[in-house]
C-alpha atoms as a PDB file:
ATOM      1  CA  UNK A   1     -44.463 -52.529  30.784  1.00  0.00           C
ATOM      2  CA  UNK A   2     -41.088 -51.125  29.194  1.00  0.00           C
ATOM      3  CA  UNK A   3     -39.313 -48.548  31.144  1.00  0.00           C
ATOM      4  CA  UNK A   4     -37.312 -45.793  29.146  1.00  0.00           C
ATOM      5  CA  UNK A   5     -35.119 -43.128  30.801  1.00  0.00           C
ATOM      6  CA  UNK A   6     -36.177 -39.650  30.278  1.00  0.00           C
ATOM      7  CA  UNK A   7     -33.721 -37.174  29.054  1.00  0.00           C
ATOM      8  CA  UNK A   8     -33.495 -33.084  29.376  1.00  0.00           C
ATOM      9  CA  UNK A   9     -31.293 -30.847  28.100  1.00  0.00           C
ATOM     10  CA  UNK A  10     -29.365 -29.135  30.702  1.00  0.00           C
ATOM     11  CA  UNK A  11     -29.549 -25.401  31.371  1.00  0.00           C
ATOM     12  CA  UNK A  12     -26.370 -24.929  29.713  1.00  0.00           C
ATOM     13  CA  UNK A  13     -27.593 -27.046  26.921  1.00  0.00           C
ATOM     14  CA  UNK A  14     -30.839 -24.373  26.740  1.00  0.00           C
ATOM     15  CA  UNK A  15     -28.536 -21.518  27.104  1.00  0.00           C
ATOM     16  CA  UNK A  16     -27.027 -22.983  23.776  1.00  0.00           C
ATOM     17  CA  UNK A  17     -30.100 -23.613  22.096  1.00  0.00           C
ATOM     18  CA  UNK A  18     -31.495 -20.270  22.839  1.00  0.00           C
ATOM     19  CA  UNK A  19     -27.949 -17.977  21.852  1.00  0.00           C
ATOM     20  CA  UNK A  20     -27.982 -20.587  18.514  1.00  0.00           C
ATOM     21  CA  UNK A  21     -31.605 -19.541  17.940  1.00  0.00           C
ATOM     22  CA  UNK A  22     -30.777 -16.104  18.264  1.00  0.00           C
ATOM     23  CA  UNK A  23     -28.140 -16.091  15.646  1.00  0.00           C
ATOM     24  CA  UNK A  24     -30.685 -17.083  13.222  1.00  0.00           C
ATOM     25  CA  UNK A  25     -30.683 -20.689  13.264  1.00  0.00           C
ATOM     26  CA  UNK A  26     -34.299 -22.072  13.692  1.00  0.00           C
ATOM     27  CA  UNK A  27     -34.929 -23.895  16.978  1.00  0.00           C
ATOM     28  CA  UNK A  28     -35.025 -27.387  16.316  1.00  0.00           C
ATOM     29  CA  UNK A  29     -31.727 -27.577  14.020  1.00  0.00           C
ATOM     30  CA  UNK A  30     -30.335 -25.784  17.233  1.00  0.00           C
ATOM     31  CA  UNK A  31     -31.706 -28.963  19.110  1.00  0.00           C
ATOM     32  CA  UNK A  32     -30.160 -31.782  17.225  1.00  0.00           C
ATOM     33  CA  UNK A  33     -27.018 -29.583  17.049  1.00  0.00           C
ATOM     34  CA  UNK A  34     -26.727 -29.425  20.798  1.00  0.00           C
ATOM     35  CA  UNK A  35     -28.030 -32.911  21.339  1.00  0.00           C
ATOM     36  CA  UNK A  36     -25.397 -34.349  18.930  1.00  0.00           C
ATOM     37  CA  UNK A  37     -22.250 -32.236  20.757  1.00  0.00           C
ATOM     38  CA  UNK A  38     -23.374 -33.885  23.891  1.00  0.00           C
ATOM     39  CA  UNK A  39     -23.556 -37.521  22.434  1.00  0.00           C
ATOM     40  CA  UNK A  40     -20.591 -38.722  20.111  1.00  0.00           C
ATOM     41  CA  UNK A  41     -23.824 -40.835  18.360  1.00  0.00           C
ATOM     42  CA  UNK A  42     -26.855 -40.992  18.086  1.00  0.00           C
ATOM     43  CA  UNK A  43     -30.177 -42.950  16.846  1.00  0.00           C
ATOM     44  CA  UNK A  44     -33.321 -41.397  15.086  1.00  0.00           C
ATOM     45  CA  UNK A  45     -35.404 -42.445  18.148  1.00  0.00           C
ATOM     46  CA  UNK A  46     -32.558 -41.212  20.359  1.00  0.00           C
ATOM     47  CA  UNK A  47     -32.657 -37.884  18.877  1.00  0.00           C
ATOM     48  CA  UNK A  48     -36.328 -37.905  19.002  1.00  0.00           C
ATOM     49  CA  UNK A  49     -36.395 -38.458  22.911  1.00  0.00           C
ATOM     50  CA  UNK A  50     -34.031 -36.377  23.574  1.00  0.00           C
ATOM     51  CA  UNK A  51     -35.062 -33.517  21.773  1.00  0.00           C
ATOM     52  CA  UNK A  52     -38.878 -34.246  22.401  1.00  0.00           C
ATOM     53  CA  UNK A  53     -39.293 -33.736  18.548  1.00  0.00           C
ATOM     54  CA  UNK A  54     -41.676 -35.969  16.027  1.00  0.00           C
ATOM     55  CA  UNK A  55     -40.082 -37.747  13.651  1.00  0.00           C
ATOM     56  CA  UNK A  56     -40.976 -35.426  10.759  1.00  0.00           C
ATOM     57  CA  UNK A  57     -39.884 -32.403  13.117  1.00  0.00           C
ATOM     58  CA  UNK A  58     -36.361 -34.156  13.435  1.00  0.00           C
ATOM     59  CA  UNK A  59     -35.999 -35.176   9.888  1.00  0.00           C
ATOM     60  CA  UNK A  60     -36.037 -31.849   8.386  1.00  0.00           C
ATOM     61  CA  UNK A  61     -33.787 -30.645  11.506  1.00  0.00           C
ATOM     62  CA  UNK A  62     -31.459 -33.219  10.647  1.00  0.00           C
ATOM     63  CA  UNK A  63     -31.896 -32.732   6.673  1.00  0.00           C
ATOM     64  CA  UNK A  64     -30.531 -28.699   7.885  1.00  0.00           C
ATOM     65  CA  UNK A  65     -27.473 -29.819   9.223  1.00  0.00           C
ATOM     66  CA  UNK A  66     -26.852 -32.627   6.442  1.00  0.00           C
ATOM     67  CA  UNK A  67     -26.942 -29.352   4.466  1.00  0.00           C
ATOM     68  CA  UNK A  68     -24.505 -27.216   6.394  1.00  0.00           C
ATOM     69  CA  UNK A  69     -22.221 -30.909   6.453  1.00  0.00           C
ATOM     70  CA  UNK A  70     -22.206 -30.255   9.663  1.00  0.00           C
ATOM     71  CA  UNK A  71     -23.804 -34.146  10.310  1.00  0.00           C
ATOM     72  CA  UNK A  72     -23.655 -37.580   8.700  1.00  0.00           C
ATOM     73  CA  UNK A  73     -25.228 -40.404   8.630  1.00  0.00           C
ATOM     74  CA  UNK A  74     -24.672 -44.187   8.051  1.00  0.00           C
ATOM     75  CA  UNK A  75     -27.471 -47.616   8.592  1.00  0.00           C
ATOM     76  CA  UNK A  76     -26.679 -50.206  10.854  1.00  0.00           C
ATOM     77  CA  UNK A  77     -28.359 -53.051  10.577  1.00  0.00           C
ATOM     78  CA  UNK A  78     -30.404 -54.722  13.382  1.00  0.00           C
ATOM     79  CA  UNK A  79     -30.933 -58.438  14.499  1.00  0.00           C
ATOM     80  CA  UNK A  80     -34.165 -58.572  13.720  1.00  0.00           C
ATOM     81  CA  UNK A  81     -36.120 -57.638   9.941  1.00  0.00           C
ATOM     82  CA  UNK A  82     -37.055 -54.708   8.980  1.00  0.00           C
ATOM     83  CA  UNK A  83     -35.193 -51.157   8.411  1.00  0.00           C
ATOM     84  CA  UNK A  84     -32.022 -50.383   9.330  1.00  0.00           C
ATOM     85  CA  UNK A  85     -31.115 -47.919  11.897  1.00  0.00           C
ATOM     86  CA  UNK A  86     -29.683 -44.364  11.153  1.00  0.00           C
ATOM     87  CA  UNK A  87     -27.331 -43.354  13.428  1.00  0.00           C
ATOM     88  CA  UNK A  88     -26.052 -39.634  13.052  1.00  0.00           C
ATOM     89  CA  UNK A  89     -23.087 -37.840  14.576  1.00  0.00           C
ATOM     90  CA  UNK A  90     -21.178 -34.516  14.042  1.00  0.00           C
ATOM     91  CA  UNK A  91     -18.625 -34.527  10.973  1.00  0.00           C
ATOM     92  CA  UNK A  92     -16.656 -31.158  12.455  1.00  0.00           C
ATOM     93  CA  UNK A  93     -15.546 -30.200  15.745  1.00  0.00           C
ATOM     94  CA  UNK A  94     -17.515 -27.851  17.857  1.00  0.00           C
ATOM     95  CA  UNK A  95     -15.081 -25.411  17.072  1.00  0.00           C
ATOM     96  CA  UNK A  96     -15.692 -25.565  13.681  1.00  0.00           C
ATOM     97  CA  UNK A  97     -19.190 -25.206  13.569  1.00  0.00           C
ATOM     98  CA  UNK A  98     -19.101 -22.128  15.552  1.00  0.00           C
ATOM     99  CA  UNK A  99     -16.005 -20.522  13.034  1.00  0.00           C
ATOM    100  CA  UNK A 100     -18.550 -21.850  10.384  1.00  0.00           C
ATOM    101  CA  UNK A 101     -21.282 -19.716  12.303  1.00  0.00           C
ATOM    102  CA  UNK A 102     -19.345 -16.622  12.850  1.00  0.00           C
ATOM    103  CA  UNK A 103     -18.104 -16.414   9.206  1.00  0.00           C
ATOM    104  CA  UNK A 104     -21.615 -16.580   7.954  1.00  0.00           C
ATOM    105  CA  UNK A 105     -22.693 -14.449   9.874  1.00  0.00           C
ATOM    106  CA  UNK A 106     -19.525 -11.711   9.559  1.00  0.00           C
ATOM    107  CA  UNK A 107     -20.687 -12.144   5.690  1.00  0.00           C
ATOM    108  CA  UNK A 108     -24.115 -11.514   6.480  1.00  0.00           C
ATOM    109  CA  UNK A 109     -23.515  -8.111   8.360  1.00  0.00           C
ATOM    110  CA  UNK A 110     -20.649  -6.898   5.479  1.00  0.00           C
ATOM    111  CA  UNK A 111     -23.336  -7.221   2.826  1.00  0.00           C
ATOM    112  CA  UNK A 112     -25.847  -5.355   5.218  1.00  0.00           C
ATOM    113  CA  UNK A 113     -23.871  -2.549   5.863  1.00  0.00           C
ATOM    114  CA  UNK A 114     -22.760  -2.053   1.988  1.00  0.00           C
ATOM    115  CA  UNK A 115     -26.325  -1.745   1.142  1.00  0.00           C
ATOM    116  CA  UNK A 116     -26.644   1.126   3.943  1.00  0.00           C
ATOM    117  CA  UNK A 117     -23.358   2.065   1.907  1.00  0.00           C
ATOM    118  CA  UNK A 118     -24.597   1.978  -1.035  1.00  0.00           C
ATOM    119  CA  UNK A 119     -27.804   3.607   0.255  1.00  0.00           C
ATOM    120  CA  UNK A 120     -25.871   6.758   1.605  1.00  0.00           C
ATOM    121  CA  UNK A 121     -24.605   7.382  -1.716  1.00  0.00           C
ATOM    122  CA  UNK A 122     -27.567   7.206  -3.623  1.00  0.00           C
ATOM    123  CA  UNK A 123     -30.020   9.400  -1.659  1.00  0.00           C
ATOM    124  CA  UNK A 124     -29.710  12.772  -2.374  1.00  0.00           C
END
């Protein structure tokens, strides 16, 4: 029988999660996010396990970040046939991604509040 370690996030790690979810960013982006910060790099299957996501779950999560460039990815290939291994890892600091975060955001609430603006001044 194969033995494989079990892996949690930690309660800071859920603290994360939850605060990134609460921004707006949809739960299991917020996952591979935090998982990634915590590892320097990481396999599909890694990020599967440790995020205790499916593989189509993770895909799309990772398919997010690939978006936001916040996440690459590059094959390696293995001793033995078959696919190569992905292995992702974070393309900007931690820093970055939250600036990133907090100018969407500040853009986000600037363009709400000129529609209540623009609201003010067009009800009579």
């Amino acid at each position: 029988m194969r033995q494989e370690q079990v892996q949690y996030f930690t309660e800071t790690e859920e603290t994360c999660i939850d605060l990134l979810v609460q921004v707006g960013m949809k739960k299991n982006v917020a996952k591979v996010l935090v998982y990634l910060a915590g590892k320097p790099r990481a396999t599909t299957a890694e990020i599967e396990r440790g995020t205790d996501m499916s593989q189509p779950e993770m895909s799309l999560a990772v398919k997010r970040l690939q978006e936001l460039a916040w996440i690459r990815n590059h094959e390696i290939r293995t001793s033995n046939e078959g696919r190569p291994v992905k292995v992702y890892e974070l393309t900007k600091s931690r820093a970055e991604i939250l600036k990133s975060i907090y100018a969407a955001k500040k853009k986000q609430m600037n363009h709400q509040l000129s529609l209540v603006k623009k609201l003010q001044d067009h009800l009579p």
